[in-house]
N, C-alpha and C. Protein backbone atom coordinates (compact mmCIF):
# COMPACT_ATOMS: atom_id res chain seq x y z
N UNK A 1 19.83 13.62 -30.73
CA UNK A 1 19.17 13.53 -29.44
C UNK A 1 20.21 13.55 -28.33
N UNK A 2 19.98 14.61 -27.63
CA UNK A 2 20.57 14.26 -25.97
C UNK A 2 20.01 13.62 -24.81
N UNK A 3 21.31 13.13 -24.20
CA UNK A 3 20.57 12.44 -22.80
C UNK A 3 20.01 12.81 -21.76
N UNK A 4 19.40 14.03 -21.62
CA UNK A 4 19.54 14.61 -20.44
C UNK A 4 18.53 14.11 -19.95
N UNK A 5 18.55 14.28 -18.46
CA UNK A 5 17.66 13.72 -17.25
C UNK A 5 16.95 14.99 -17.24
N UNK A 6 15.76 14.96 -16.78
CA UNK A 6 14.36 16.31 -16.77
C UNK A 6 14.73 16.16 -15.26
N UNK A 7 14.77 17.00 -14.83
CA UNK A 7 15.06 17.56 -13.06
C UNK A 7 13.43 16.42 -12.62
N UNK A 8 12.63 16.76 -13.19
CA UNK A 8 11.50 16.01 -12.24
C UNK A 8 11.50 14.25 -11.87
N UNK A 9 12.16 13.67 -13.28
CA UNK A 9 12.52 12.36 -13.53
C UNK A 9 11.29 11.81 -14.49
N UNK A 10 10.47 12.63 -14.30
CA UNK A 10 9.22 11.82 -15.47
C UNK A 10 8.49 10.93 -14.98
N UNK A 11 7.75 10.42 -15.71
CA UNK A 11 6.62 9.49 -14.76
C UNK A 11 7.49 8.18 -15.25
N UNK A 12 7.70 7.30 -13.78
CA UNK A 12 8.42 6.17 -13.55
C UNK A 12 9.65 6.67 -13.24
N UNK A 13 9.64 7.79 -12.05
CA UNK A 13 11.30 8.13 -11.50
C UNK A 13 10.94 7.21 -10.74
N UNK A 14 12.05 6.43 -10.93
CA UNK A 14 12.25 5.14 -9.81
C UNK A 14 12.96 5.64 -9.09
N UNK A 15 13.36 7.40 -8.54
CA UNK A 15 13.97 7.93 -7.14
C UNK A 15 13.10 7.87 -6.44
N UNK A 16 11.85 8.62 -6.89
CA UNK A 16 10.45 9.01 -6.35
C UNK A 16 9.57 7.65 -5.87
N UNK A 17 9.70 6.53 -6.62
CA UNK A 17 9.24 5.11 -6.11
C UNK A 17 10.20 4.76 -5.32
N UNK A 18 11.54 4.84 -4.78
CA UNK A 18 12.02 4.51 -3.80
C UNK A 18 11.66 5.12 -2.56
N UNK A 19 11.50 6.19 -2.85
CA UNK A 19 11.12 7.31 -1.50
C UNK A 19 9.93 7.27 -1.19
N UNK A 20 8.93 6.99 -2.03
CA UNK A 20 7.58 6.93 -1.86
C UNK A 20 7.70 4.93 -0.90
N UNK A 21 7.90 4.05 -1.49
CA UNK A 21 8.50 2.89 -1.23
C UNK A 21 8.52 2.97 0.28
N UNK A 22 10.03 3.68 0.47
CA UNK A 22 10.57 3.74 1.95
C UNK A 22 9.54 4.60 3.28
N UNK A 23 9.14 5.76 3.01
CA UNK A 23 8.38 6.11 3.30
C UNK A 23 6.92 5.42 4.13
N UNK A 24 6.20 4.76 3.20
CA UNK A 24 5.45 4.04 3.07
C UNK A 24 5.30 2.37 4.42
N UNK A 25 6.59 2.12 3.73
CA UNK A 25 7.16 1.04 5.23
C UNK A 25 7.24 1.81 6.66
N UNK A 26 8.33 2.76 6.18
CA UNK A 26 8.61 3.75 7.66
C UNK A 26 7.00 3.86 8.74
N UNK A 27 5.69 4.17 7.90
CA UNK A 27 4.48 4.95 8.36
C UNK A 27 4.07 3.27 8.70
N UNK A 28 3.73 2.51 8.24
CA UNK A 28 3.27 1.71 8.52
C UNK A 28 4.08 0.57 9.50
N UNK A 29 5.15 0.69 9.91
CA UNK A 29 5.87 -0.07 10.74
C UNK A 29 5.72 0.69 12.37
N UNK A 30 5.43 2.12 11.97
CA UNK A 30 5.14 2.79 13.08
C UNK A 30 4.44 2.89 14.07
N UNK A 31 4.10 3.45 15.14
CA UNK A 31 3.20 2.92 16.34
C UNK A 31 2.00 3.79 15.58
N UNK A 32 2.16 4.82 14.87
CA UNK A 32 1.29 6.24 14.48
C UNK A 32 0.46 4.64 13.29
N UNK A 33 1.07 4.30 12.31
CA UNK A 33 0.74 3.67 11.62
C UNK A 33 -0.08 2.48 11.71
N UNK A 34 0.54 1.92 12.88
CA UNK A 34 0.06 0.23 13.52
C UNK A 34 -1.53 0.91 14.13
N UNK A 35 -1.91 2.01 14.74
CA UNK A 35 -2.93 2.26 14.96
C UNK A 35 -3.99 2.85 13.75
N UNK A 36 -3.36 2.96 12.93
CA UNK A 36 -4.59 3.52 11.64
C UNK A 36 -4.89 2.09 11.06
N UNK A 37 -4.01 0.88 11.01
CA UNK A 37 -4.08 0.21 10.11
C UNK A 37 -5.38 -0.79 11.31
N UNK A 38 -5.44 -0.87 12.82
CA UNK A 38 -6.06 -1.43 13.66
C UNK A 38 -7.00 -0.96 13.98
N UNK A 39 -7.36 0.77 13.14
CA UNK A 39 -8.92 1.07 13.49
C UNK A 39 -9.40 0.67 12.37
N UNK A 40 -8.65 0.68 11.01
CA UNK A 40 -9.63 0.21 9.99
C UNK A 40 -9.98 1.60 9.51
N UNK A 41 -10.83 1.14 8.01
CA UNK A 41 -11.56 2.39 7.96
C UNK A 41 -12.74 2.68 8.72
N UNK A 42 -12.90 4.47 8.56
CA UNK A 42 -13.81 5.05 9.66
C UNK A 42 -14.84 5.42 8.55
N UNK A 43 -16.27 5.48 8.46
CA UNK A 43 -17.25 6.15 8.06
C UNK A 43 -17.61 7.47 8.95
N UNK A 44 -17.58 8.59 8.09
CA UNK A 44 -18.13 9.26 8.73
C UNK A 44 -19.73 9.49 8.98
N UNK A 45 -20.65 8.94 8.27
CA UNK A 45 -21.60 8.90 8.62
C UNK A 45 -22.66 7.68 8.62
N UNK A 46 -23.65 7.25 8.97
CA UNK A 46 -23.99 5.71 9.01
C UNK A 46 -24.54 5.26 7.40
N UNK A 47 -25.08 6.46 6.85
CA UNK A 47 -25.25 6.21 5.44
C UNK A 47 -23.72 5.57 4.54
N UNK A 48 -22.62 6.48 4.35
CA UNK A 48 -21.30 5.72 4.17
C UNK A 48 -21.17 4.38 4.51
N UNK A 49 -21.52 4.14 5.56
CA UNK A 49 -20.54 2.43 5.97
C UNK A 49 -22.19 1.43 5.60
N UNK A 50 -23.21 2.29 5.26
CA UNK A 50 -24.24 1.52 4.79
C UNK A 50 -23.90 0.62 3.46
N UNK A 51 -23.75 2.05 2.63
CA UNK A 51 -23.12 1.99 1.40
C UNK A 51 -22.19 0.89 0.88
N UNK A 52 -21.05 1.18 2.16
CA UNK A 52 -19.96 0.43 1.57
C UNK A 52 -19.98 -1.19 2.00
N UNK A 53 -20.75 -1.31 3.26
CA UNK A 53 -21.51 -3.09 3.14
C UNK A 53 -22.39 -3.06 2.17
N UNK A 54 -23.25 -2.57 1.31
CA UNK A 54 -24.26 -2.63 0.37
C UNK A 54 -23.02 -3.30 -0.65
N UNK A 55 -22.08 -2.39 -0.98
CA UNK A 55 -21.56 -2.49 -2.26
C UNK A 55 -20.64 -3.68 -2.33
N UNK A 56 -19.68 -3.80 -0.91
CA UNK A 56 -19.35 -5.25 -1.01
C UNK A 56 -20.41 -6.88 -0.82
N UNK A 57 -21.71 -6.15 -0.48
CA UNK A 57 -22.03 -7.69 -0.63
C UNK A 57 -22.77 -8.06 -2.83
N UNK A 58 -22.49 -6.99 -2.59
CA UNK A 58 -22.60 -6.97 -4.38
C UNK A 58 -21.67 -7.75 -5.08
N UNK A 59 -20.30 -7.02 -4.20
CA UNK A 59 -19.13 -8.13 -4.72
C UNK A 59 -19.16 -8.97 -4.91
N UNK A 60 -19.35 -9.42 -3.86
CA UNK A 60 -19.40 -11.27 -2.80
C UNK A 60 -20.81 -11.93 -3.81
N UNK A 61 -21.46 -11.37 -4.25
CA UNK A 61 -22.83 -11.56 -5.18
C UNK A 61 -21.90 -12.56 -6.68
N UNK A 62 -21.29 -11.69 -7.01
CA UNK A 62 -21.10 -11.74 -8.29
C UNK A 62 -19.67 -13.04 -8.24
N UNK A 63 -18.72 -12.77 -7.11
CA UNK A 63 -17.81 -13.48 -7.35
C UNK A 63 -18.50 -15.01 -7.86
N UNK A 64 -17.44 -15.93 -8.09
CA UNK A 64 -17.13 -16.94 -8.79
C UNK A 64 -17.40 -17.73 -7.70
N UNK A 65 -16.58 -17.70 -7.06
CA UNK A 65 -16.11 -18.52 -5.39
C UNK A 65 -15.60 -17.69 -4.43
N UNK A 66 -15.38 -18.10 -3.07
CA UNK A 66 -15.29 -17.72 -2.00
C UNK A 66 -13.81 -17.49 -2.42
N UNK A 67 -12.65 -16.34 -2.26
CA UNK A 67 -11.24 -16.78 -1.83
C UNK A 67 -10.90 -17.39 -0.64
N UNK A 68 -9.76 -18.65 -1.16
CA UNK A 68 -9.37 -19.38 -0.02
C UNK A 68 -8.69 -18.89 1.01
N UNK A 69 -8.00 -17.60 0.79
CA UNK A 69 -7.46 -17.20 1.44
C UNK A 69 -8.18 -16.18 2.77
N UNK A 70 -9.44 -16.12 2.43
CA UNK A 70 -10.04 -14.95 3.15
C UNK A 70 -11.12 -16.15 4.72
N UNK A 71 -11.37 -17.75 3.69
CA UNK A 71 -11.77 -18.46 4.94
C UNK A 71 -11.38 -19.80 4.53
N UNK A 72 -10.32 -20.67 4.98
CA UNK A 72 -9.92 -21.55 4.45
C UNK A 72 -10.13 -22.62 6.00
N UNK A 73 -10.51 -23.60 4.91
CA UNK A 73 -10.79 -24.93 5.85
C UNK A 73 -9.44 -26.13 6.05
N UNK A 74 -8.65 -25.92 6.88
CA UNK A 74 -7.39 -26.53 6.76
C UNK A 74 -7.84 -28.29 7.15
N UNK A 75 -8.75 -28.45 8.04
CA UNK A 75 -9.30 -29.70 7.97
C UNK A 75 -9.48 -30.63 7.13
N UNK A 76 -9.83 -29.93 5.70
CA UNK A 76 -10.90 -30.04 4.71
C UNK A 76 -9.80 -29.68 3.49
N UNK A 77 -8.72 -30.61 2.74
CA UNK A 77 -8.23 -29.34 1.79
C UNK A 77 -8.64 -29.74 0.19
N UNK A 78 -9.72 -30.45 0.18
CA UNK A 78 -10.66 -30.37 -0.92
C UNK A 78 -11.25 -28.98 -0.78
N UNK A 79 -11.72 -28.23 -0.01
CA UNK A 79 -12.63 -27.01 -0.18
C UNK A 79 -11.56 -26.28 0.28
């Protein structure tokens, strides 16, 4: 067997996860970025964003408990 490196790197080129990585920060540290991440997602139509509150309160149905992290009672740190 030889060692050779495959020009592409194979799945788990950790070049390609660095760049993808860096990248990634770069877009989102950005003013271009800071505004996609502050509109949120967009539905394009009212059926879509129907949908997608339908399907998360399905979530919220089934979970276990509330995460603490999403409404936490700092007053209160029994609950």
């Amino acid at each position: 067997m030889t060692n050779q490196v495959k020009k592409d790197g194979g799945e788990g080129d950790r070049e390609a996860a660095r760049r993808y990585n860096q990248k990634t920060e770069e877009f989102t540290e950005s003013d271009e970025g800071q505004d996609a991440i502050d509109k949120g997602p967009q539905w394009r139509d009212e059926q879509g964003a129907k949908e997608a509150g339908k399907a998360e309160e399905t979530g919220r149905k089934r979970a276990r408990e509330m995460d603490p992290q999403v409404t936490r009672d700092y007053s209160n740190p029994d609950k």
